[in-house]
Protein backbone atom coordinates (compact mmCIF):
# COMPACT_ATOMS: atom_id res chain seq x y z
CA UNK A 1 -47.55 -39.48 17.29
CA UNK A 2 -44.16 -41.18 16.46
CA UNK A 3 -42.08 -38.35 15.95
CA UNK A 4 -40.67 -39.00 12.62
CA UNK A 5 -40.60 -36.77 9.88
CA UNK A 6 -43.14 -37.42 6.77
CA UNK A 7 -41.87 -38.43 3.87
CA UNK A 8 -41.07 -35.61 1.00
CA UNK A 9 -44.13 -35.29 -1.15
CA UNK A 10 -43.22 -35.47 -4.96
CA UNK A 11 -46.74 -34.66 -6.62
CA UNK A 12 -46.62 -31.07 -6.76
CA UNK A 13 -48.73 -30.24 -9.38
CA UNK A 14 -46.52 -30.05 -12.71
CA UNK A 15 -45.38 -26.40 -14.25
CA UNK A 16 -44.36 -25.70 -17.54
CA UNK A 17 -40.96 -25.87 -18.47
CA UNK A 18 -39.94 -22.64 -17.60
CA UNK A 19 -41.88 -21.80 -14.26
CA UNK A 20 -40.02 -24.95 -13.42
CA UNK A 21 -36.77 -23.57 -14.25
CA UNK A 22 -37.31 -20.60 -12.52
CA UNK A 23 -38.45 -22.12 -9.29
CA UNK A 24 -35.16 -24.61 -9.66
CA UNK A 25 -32.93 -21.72 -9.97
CA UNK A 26 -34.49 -19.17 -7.22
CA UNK A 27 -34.16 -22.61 -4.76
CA UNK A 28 -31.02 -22.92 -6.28
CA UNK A 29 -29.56 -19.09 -5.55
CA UNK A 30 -31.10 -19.88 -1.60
CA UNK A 31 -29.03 -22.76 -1.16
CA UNK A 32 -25.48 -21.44 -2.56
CA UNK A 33 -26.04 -19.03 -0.51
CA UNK A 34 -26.70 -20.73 2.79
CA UNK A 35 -24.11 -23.75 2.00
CA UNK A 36 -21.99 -22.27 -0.73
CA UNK A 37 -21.64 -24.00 -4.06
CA UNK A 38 -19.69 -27.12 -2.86
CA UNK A 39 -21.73 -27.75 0.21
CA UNK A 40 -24.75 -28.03 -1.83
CA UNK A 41 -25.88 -31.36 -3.66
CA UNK A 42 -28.26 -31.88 -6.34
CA UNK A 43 -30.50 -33.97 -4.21
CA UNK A 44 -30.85 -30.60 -1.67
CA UNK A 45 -32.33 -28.88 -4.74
CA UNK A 46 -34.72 -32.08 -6.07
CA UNK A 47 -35.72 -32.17 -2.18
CA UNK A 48 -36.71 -28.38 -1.90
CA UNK A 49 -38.24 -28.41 -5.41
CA UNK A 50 -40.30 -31.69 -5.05
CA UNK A 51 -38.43 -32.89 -7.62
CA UNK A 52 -36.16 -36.23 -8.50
CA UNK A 53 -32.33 -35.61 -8.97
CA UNK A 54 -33.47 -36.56 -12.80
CA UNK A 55 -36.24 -34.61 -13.09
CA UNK A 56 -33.99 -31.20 -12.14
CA UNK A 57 -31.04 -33.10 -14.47
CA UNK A 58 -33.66 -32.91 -17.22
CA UNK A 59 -33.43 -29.20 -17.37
CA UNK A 60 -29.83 -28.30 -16.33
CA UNK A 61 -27.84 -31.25 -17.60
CA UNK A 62 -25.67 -30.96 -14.34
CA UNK A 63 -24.44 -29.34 -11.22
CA UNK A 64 -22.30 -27.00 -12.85
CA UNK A 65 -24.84 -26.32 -15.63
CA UNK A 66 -27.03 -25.24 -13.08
CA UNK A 67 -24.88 -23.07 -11.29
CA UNK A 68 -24.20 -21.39 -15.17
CA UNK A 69 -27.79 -20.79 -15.70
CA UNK A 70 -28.04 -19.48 -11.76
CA UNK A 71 -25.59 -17.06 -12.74
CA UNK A 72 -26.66 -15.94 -16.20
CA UNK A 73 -30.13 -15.18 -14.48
CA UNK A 74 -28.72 -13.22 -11.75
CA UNK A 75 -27.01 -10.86 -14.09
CA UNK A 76 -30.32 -10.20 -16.13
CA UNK A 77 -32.41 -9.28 -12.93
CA UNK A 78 -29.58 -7.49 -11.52
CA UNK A 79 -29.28 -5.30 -14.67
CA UNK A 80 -32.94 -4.71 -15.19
CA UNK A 81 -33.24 -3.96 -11.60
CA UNK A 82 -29.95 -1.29 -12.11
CA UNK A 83 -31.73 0.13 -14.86
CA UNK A 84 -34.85 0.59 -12.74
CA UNK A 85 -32.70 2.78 -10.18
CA UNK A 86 -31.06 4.58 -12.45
CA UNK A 87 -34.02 5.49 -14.59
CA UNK A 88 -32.34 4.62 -17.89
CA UNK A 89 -32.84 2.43 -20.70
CA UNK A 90 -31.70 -0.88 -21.89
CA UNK A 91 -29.07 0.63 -24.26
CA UNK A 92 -27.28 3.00 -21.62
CA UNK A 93 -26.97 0.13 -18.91
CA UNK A 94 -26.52 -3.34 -21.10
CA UNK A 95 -26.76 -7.17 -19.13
CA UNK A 96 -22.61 -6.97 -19.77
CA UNK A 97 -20.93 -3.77 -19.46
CA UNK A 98 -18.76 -2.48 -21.98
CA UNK A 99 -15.08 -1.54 -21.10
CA UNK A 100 -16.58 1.99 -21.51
CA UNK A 101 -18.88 1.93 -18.92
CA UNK A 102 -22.76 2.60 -18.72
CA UNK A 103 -23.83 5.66 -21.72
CA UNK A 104 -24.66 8.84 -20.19
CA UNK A 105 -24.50 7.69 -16.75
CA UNK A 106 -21.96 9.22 -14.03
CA UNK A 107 -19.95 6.93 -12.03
CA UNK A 108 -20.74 8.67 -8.61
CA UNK A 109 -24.70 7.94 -9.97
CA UNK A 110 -23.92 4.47 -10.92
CA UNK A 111 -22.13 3.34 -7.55
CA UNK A 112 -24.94 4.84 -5.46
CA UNK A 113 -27.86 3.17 -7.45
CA UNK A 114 -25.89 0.01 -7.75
CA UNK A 115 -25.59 -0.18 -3.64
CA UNK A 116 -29.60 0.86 -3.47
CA UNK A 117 -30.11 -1.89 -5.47
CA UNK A 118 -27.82 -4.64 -3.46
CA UNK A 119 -29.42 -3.30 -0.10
CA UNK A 120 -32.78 -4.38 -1.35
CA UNK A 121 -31.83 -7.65 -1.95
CA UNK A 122 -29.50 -9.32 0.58
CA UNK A 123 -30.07 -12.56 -0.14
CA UNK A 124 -28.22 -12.58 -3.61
CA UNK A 125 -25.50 -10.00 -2.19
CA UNK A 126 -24.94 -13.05 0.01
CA UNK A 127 -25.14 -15.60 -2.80
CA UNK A 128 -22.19 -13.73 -5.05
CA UNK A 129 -20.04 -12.93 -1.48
CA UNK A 130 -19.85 -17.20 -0.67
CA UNK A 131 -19.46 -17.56 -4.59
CA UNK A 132 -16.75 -15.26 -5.24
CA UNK A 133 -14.89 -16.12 -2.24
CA UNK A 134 -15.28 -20.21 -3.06
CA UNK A 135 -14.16 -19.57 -6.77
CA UNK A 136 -10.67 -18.34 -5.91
CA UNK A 137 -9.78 -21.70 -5.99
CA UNK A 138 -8.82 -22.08 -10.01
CA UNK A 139 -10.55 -25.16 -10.13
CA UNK A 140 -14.13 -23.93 -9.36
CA UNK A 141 -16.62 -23.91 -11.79
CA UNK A 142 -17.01 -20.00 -11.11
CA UNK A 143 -13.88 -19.18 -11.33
CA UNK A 144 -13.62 -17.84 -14.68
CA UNK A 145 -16.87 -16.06 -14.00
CA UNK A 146 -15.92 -13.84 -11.27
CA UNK A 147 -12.63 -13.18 -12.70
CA UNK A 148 -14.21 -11.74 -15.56
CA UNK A 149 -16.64 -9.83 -13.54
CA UNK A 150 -14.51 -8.12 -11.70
CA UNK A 151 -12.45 -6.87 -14.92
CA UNK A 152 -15.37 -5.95 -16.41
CA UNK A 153 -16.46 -4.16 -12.77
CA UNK A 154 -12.96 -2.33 -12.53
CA UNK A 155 -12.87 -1.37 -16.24
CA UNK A 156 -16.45 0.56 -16.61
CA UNK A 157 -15.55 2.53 -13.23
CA UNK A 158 -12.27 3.50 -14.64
CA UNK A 159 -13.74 4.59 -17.94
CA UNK A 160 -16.46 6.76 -15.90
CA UNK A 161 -13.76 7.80 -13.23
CA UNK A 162 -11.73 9.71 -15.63
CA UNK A 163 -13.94 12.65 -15.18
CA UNK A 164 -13.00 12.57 -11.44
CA UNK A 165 -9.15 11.82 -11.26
CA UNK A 166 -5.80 11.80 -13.10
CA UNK A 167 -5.86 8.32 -11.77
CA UNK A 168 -9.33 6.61 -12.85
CA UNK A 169 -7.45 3.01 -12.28
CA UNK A 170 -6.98 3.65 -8.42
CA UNK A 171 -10.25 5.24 -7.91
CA UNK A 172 -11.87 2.12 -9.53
CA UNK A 173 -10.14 -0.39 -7.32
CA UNK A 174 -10.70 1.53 -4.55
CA UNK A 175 -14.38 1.29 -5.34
CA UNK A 176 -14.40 -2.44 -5.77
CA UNK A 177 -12.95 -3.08 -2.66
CA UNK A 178 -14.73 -0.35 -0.30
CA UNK A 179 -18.10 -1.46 -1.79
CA UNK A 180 -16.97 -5.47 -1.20
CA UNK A 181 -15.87 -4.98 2.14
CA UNK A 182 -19.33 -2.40 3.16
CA UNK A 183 -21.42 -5.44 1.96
CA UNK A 184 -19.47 -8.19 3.78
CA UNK A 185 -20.04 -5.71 7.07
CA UNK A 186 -23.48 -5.54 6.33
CA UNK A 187 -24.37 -8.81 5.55
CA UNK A 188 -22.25 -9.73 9.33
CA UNK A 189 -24.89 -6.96 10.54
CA UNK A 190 -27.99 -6.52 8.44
CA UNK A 191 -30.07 -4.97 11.65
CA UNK A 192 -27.36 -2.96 12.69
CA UNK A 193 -25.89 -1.28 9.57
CA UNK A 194 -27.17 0.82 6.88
CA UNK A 195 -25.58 -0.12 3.94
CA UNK A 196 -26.30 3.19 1.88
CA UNK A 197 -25.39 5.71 4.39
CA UNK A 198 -22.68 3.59 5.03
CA UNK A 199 -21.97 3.87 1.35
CA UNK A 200 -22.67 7.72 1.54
CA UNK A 201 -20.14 8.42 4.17
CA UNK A 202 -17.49 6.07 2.60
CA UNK A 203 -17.96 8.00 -1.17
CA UNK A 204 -17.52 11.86 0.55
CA UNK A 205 -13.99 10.48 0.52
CA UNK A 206 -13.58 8.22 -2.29
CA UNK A 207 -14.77 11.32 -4.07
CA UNK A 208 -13.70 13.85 -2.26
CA UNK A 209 -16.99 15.76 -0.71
CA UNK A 210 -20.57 15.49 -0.84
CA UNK A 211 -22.72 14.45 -4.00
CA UNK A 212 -23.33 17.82 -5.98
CA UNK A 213 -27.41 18.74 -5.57
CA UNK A 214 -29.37 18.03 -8.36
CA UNK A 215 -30.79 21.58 -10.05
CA UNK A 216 -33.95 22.22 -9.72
C-alpha cells in the first residue's frame, strides 16, 4: 500500500435535475455550516457531490446563487416542519410571515413549537448561527437576507405579543435574543443542554409564569 489517497470518483450514476439539486444544496447547508459561507469554495461542493465545478455551475449559476437557493429551501422545510408542530395549516403559518403574525396561533404556542422544531435539527440551527453572524458584514451576500428575517421575526412576535403586554415591541426583542443566545449555548453543548427545558425555564419569565394547561 502507498498511502495516498484515491482519486475522487466522478461517475456517480446521473439523477434528474432536481434530485441533483437537492443533493447539491443539503451538501451545500453541511458545508456553510462547518466552514461558514466564505470558507467554503465551489470545488468543496463539486468534490462532495461527485460533481465538476461546471456541472454544479450548471444548476446554480454561481456561489452566491447557490447560497440563494440554500436559503429559499431552508425556509420552505422550516415552515412545513413549523406547521407540523403546531398542527395547523398552510394558510395560518405561511413560508413568509406576515407583519401580523401566524392566524389563530398564540405567540407563547408559536415560540415553544418553533424551539421543538430547531432542537430536532441542529445541524441547520448551526448553518443560520455562522450565516447570520458572517452577514453582518454589509457586503455579504446574506446580508439583506437576515436583516429582513429578523424584521419579519420581531414584527409577527410583536403582533402576537400584544395579548401579553402593554409593550409587545420589548417582549419581541427579548424573545429574539433569549431564543438566539439558548441556541448558541446549545449548539457550544448539544450533550449537555436541553434546549426546550432550557427554553421552558427561560419563557416562565419572559412571560411571566408557567404555560396555562390545556382543558381537557
Amino acid at each position: 500500500m502507498t498511502g495516498e489517497v484515491p482519486p475522487l470518483r466522478r461517475d456517480r450514476p446521473r439523477l434528474p435535475a432536481a434530485e441533483r439539486r437537492h443533493q447539491i444544496m443539503e451538501i451545500t447547508s453541511r458545508l456553510i455550516a462547518e466552514r461558514g459561507f466564505w470558507g467554503m469554495s465551489m470545488q468543496d461542493v463539486a468534490d462532495r457531490c461527485g460533481l465538476t465545478v461546471p456541472g454544479v455551475l450548471r444548476h446554480f449559476g454561481s456561489k452566491t446563487g447557490l447560497l440563494t437557493a440554500v436559503l429559499a429551501h431552508r425556509d420552505l422545510e422550516d415552515a412545513r416542519s413549523l406547521r407540523a408542530h403546531l398542527g395547523v395549516s398552510e394558510d395560518q403559518v405561511p413560508d413568509e410571515w406576515s407583519d401580523a403574525g401566524p392566524v389563530g396561533v398564540d405567540l407563547r404556542q408559536l415560540c415553544s413549537a418553533t424551539i421543538r422544531r430547531n432542537a430536532r435539527q441542529p445541524e441547520f440551527v448551526r448553518l443560520f448561527v455562522v450565516l447570520e453572524a458572517e452577514s453582518l458584514t454589509p457586503s455579504h451576500p446574506a446580508h439583506a437576507y437576515f436583516v429582513k428575517r429578523q424584521q419579519q421575526a420581531v414584527a409577527a412576535f410583536t403582533a402576537l405579543a400584544k395579548d401579553h403586554t402593554d409593550q409587545p415591541d420589548v417582549l419581541a426583542g427579548h424573545i429574539v435574543a433569549m431564543m438566539d443566545g439558548l441556541q448558541i449555548q446549545w449548539l457550544h453543548d448539544p450533550e449537555g443542554i436541553d434546549l426546550v427545558r432550557r427554553w421552558e425555564a427561560a419563557a416562565e419569565v419572559l412571560f411571566g409564569g408557567p404555560a396555562p394547561t390545556a382543558r381537557p
